[in-house]
C-alpha atoms as a PDB file:
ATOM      1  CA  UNK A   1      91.053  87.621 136.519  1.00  0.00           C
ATOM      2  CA  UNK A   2      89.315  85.996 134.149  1.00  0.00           C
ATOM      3  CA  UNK A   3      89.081  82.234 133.924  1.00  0.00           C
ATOM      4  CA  UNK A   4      91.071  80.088 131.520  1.00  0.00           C
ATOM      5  CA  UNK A   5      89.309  77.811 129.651  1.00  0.00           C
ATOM      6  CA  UNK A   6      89.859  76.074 126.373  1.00  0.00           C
ATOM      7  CA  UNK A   7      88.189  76.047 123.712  1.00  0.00           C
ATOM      8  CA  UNK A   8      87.076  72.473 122.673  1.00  0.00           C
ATOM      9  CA  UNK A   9      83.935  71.408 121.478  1.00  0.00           C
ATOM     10  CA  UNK A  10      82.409  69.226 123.997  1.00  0.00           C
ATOM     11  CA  UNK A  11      82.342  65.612 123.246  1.00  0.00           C
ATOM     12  CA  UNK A  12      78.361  65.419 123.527  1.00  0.00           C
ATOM     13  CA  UNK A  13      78.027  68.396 121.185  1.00  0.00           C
ATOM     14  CA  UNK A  14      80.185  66.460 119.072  1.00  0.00           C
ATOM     15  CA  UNK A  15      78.439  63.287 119.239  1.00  0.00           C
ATOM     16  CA  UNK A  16      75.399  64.795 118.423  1.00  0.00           C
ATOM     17  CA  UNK A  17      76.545  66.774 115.405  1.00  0.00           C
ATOM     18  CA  UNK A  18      77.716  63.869 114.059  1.00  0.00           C
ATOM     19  CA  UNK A  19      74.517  61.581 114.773  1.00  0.00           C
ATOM     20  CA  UNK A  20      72.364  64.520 113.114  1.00  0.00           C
ATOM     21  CA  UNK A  21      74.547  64.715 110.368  1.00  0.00           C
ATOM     22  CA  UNK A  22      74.064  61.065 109.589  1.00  0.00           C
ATOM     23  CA  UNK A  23      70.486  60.904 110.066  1.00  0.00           C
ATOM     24  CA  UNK A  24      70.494  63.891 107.516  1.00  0.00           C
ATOM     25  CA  UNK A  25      67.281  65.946 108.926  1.00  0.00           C
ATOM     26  CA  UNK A  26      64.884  68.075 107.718  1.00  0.00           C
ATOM     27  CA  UNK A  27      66.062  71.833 106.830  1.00  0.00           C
ATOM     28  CA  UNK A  28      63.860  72.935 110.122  1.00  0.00           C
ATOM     29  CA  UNK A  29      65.744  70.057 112.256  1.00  0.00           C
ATOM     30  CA  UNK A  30      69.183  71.523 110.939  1.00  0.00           C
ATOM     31  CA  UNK A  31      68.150  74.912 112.232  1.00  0.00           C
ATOM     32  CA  UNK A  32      67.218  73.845 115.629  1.00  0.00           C
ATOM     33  CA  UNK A  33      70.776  71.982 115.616  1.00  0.00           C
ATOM     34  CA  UNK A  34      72.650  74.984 114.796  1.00  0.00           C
ATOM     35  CA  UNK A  35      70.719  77.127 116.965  1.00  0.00           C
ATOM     36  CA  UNK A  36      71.507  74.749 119.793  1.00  0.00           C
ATOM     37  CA  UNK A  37      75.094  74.453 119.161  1.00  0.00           C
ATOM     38  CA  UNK A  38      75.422  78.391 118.731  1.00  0.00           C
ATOM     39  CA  UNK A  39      74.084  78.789 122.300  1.00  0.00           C
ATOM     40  CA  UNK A  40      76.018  75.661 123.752  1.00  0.00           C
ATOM     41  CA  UNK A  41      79.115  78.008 122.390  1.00  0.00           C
ATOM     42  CA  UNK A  42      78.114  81.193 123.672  1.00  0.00           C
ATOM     43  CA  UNK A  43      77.781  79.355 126.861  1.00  0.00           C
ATOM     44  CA  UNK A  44      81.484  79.092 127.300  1.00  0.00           C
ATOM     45  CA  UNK A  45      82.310  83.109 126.253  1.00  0.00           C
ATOM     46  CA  UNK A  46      83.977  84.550 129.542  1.00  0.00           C
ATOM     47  CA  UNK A  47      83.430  88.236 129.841  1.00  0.00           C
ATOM     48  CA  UNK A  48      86.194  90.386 130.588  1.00  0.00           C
ATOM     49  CA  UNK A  49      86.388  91.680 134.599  1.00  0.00           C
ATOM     50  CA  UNK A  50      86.334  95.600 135.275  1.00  0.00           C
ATOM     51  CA  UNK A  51      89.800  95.977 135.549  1.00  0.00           C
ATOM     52  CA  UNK A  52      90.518  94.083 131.901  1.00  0.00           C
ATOM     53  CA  UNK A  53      87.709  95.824 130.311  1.00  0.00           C
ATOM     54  CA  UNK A  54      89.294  99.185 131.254  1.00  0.00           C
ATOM     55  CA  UNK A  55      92.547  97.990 130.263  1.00  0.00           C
ATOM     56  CA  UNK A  56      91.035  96.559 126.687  1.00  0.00           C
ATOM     57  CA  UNK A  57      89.638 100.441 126.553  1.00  0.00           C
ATOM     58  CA  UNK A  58      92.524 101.961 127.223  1.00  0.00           C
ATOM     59  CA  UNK A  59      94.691 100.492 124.779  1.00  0.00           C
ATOM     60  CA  UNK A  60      92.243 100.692 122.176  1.00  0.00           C
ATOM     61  CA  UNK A  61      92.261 104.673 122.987  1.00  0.00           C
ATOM     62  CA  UNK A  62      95.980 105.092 122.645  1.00  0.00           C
ATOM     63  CA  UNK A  63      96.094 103.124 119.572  1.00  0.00           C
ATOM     64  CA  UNK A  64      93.703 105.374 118.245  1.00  0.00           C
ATOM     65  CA  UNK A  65      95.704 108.651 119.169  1.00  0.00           C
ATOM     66  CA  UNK A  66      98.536 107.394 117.622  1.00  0.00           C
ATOM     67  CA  UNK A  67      97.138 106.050 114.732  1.00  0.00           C
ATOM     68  CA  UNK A  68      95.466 110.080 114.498  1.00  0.00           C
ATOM     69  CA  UNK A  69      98.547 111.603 114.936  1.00  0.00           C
ATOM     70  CA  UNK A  70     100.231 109.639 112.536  1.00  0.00           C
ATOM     71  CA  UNK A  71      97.777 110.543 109.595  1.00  0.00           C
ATOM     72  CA  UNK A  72      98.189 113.950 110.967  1.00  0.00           C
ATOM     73  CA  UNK A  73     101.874 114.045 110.430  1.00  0.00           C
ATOM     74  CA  UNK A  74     101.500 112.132 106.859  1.00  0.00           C
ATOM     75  CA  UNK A  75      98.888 115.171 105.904  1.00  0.00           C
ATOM     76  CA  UNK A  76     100.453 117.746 106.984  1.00  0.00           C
ATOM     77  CA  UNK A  77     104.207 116.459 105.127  1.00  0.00           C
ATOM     78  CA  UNK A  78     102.444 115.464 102.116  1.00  0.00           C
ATOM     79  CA  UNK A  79     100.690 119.132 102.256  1.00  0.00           C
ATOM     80  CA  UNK A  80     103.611 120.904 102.823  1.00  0.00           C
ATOM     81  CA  UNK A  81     105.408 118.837 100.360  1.00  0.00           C
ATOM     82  CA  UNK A  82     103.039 119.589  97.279  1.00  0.00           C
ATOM     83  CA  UNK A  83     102.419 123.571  98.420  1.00  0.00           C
ATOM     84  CA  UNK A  84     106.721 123.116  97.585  1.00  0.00           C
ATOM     85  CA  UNK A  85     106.468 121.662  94.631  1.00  0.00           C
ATOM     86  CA  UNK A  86     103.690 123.269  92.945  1.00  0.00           C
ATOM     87  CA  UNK A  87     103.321 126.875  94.619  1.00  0.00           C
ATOM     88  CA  UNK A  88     101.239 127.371  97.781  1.00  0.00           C
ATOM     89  CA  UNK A  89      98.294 128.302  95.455  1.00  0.00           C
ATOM     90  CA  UNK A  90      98.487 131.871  94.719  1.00  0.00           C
ATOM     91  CA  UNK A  91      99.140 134.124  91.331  1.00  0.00           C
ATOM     92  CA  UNK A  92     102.556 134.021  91.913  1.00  0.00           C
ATOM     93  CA  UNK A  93     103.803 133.597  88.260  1.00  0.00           C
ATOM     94  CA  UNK A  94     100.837 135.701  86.780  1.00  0.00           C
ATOM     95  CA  UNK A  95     101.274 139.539  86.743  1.00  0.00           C
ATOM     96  CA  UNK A  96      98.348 142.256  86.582  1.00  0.00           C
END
């Protein structure tokens, strides 16, 4: 299982971000600070275990069948429903 953490900026990343931000820095400075802060975030991503990851897949796969077969059924109705109204395409009304 994965673990549980939350997500809170850590006080020191906060601490800092505010000190820069006073100190208003150079445009390169900024960029170092965000790059910095972008990998201090992606430090506390948790990737998903085996198990969870098939899971995640599988759900995502039957979501996407139904989904299919849903526009499937609307297509096919909304086919059926015009070939009613207006004639399934052929001469019917015209005589040779």
């Amino acid at each position: 299982m994965a673990r549980k953490v939350i997500d809170e900026p850590s006080e020191d990343l906060v601490a800092t971000a505010k000190r820069d931000r006073a100190e208003r820095r150079n445009p390169f400075a900024r960029i170092v600070l965000f790059v910095r802060q972008v990998i201090t975030e992606l430090r506390k991503v948790v990737a998903p275990t085996r198990r969870e990851l098939f899971g995640f897949t599988a759900v995502v796969l039957v979501f996407v069948l139904v989904m299919m077969a849903l526009v499937y059924g609307l297509d096919f109705g909304f086919g059926w429903l015009v070939s009613w109204v207006f004639g399934n395409g052929s001469s019917a009304g015209v005589t040779q």
